[in-house]
Protein backbone atom coordinates (compact mmCIF):
# COMPACT_ATOMS: atom_id res chain seq x y z
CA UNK A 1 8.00 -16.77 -19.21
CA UNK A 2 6.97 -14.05 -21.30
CA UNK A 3 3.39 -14.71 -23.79
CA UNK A 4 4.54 -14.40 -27.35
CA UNK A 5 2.97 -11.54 -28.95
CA UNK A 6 -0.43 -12.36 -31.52
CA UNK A 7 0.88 -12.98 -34.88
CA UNK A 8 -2.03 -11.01 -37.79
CA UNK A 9 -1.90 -11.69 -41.41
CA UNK A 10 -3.40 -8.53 -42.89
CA UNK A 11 -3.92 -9.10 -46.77
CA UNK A 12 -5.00 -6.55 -48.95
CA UNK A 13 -6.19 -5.81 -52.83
CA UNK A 14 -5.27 -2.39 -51.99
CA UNK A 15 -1.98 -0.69 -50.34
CA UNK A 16 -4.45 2.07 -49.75
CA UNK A 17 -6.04 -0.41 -47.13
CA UNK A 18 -2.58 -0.39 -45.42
CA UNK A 19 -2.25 2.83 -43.66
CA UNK A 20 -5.83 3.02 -42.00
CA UNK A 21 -5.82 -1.06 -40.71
CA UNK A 22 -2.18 0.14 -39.25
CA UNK A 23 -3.86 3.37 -37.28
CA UNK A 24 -6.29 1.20 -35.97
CA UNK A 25 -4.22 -1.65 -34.65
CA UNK A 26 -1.51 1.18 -33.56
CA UNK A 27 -4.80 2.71 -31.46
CA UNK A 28 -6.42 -0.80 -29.79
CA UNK A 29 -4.07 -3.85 -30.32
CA UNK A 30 0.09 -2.39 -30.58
CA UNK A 31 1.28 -5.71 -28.95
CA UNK A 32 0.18 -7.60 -32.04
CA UNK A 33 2.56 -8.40 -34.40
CA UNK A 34 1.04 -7.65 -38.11
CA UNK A 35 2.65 -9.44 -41.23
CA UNK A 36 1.21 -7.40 -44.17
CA UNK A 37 0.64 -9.39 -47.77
CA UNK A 38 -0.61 -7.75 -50.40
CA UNK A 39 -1.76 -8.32 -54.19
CA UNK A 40 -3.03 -5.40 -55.80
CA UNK A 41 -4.24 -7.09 -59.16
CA UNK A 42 -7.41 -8.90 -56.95
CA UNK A 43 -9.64 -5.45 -57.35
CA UNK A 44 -8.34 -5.50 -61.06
CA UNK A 45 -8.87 -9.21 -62.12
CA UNK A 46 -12.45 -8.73 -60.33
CA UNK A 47 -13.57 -5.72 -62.16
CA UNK A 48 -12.62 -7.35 -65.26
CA UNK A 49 -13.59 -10.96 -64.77
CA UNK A 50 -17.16 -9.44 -63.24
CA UNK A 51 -17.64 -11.60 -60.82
CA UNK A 52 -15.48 -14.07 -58.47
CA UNK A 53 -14.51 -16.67 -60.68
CA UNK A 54 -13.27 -20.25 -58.89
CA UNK A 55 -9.47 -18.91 -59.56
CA UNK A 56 -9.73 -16.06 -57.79
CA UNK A 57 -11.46 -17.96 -55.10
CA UNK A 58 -8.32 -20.48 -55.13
CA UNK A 59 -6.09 -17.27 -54.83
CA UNK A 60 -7.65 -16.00 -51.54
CA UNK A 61 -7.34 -19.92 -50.18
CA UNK A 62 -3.13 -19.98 -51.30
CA UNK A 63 -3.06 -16.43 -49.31
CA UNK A 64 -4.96 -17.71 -46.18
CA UNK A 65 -2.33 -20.93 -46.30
CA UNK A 66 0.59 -19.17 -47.17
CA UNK A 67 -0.13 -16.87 -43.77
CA UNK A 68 -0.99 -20.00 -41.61
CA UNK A 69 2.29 -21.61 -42.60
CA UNK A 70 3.93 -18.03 -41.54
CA UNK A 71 2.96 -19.03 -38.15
CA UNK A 72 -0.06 -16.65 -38.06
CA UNK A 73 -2.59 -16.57 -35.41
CA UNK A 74 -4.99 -14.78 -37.07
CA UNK A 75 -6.11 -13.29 -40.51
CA UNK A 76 -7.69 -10.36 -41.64
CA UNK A 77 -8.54 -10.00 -45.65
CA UNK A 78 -9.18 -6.06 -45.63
CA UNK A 79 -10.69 -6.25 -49.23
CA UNK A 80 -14.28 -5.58 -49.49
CA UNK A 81 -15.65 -7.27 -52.65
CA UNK A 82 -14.69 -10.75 -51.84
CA UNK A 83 -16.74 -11.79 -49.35
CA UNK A 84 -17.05 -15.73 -51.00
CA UNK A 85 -13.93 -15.90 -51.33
CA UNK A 86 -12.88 -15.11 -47.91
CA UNK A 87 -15.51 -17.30 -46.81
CA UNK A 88 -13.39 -20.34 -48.81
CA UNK A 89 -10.15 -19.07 -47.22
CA UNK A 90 -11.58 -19.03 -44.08
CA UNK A 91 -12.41 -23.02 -44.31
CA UNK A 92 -9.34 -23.26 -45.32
CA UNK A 93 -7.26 -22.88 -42.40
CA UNK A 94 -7.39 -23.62 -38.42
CA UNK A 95 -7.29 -19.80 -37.09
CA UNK A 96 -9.74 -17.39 -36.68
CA UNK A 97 -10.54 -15.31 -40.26
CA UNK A 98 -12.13 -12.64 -40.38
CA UNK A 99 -14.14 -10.73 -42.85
CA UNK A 100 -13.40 -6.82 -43.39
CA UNK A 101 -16.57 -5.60 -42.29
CA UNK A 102 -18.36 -8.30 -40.02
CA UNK A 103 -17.89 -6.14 -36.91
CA UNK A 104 -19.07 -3.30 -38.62
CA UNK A 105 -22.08 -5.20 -39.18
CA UNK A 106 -22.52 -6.21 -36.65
CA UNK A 107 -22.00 -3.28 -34.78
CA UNK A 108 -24.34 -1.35 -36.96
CA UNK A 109 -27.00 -4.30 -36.15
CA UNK A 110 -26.52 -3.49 -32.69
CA UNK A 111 -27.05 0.35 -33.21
CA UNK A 112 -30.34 -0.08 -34.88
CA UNK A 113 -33.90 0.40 -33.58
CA UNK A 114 -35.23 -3.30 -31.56
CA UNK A 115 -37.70 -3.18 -34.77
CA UNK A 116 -35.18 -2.83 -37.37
CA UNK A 117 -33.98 0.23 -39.03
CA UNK A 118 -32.58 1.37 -42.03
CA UNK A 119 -28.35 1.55 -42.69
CA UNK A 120 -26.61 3.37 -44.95
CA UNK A 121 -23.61 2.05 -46.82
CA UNK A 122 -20.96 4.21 -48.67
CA UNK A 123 -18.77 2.69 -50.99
CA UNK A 124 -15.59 4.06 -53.42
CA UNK A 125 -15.06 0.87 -55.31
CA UNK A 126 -18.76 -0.17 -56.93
CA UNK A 127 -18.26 -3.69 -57.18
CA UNK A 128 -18.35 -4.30 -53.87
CA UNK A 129 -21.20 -2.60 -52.81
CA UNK A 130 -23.23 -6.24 -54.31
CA UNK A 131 -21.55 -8.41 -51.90
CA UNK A 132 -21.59 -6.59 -48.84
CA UNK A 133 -25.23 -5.58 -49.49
CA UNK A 134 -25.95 -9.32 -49.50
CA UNK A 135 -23.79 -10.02 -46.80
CA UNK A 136 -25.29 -7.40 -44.42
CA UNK A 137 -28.97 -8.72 -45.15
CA UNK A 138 -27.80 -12.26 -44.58
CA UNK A 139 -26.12 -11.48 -41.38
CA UNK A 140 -29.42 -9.39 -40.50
CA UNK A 141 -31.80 -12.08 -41.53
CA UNK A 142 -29.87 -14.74 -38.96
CA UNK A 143 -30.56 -11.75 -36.23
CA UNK A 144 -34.25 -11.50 -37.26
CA UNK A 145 -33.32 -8.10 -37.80
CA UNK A 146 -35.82 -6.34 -40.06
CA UNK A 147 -33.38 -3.72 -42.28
CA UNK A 148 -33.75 -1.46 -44.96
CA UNK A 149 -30.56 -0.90 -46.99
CA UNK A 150 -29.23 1.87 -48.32
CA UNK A 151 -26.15 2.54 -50.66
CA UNK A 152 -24.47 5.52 -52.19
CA UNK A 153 -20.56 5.22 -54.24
CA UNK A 154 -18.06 8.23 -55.01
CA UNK A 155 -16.21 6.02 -57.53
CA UNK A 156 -13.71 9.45 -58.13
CA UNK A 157 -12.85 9.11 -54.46
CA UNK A 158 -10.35 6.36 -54.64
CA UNK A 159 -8.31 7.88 -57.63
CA UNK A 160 -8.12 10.95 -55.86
CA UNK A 161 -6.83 9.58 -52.70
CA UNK A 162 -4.37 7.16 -54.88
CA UNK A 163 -3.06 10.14 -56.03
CA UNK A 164 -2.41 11.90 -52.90
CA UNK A 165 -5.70 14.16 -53.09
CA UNK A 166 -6.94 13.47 -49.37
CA UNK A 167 -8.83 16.39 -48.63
CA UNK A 168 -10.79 15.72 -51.82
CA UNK A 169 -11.53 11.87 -51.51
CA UNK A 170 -13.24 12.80 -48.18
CA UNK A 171 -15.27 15.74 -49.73
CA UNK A 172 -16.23 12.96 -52.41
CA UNK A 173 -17.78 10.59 -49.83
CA UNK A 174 -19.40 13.41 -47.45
CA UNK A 175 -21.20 14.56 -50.50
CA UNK A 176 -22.27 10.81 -51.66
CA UNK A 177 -23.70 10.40 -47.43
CA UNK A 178 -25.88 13.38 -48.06
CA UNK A 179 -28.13 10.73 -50.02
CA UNK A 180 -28.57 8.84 -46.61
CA UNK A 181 -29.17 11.55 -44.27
CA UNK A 182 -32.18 9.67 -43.31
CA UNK A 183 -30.52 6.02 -42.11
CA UNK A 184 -30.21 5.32 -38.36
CA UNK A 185 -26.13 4.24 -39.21
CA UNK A 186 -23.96 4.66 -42.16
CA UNK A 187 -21.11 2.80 -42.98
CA UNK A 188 -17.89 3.38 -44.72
CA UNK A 189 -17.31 0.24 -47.26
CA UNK A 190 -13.62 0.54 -47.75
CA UNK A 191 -10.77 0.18 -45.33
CA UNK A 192 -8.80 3.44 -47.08
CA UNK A 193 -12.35 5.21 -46.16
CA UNK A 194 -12.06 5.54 -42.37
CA UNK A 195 -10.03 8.76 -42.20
CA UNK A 196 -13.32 10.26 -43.75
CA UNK A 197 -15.45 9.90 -40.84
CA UNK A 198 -15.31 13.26 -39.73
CA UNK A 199 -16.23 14.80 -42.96
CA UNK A 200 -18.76 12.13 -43.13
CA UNK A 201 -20.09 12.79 -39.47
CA UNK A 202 -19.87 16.27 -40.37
CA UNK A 203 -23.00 15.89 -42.80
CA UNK A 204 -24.82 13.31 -40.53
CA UNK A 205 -26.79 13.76 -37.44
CA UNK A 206 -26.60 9.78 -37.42
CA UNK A 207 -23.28 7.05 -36.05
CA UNK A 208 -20.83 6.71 -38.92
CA UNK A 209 -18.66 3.76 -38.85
CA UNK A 210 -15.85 2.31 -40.68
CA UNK A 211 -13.99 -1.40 -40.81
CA UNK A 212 -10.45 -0.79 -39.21
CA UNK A 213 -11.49 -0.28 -35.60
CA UNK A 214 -13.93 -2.19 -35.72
CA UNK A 215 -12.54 -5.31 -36.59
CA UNK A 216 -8.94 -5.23 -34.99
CA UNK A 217 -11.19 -5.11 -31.77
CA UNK A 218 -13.16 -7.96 -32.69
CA UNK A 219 -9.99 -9.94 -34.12
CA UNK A 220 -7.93 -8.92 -30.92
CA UNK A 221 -11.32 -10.21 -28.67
CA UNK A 222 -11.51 -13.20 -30.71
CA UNK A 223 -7.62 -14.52 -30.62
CA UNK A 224 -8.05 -14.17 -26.57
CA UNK A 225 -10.42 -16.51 -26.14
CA UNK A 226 -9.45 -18.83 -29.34
């Protein structure tokens, strides 16, 4: 008898987040079966509320439920600035749930020098450049990793790719990495980021990495063995 197919929950704060998490299960993971959610008034609520207040936490928790009663295998918030609030989610349910940049992390842990380093991080929405900071040095700290963090924003990037100005959102964020020309790995904050790299790379003599591929190959690693 035939294995049924891994069911993903992929929620997003951004439909921009849609197209490049698709690419990179399309590339490592096409067998998995992807049930997309998305509420794009998180980002909104959060910029205006200014931090995570306890009802956006409770949101994130109703989304993580709502996709384990789907029958869901697996869940994937692509949204950057909610790292607590994941976190909650996460505790929340019985399947593996996964940050959106973990493996990027801890990829880029792995890439740096055995006596620490310093990374680069590149973000187009600023409010989540606080969290992931954190949770990078955190996630470093457990390691014994000594790091030196870096961050740069190109806040007109998003807008521009919202509005169908590709080309330009990636010259945005290659000229925002020129500012960290001197890390040992940048990294792209956002899932709508990754189709930069190469305009990124193209300005770097260092690795540039970005969420999608990195985490559908964790996720798909993970489920396997769950």
């Amino acid at each position: 008898m035939k294995t049924p197919a891994a069911r993903i929950a992929l929620i997003h704060a951004t439909a921009l987040a849609v197209e490049p998490i698709a690419g990179a299960f399309s590339r490592h993971w096409p067998q998995a079966r992807r049930m997309n959610l998305l509420d794009d008034s998180l980002s909104v609520d959060l910029a205006e509320a200014g931090s995570l207040d306890p009802a956006l936490v409770r949101r994130f928790v109703d989304l993580a439920r709502y996709a384990r009663r789907a029958g869901c295998d697996g869940i994937l918030f692509t949204c950057s600035a909610f790292g607590p609030a994941i976190e909650a989610a996460a505790a929340a349910v019985d399947v593996p749930t996964f940050k959106p940049n973990e493996a990027m992390f801890d990829e880029a842990l792995a890439l740096c020098r055995p006596a620490g380093g310093t990374l680069g991080l590149i973000a187009t929405f600023e409010p989540s450049l606080a969290p992931m900071a954190q949770e990078l040095m955190d996630k470093a700290g457990q390691r014994g990793a000594r790091v030196e963090l870096r961050t740069a924003c190109a806040p007109e990037a998003m807008q521009d790719l919202a509005e169908g100005r590709a080309a330009q959102h990636h010259q945005q964020i290659a000229l925002a990495a020129r500012q960290l020309r001197d890390c040992d790995v940048v990294m792209l904050a956002q899932f709508s980021m990754a189709a930069a790299v190469p305009a990124v790379q193209a300005e770097l003599s260092c690795p540039v990495l970005s969420s999608p591929d990195c985490a559908v190959l964790a996720l798909r690693k993970r489920i396997a063995y769950a």
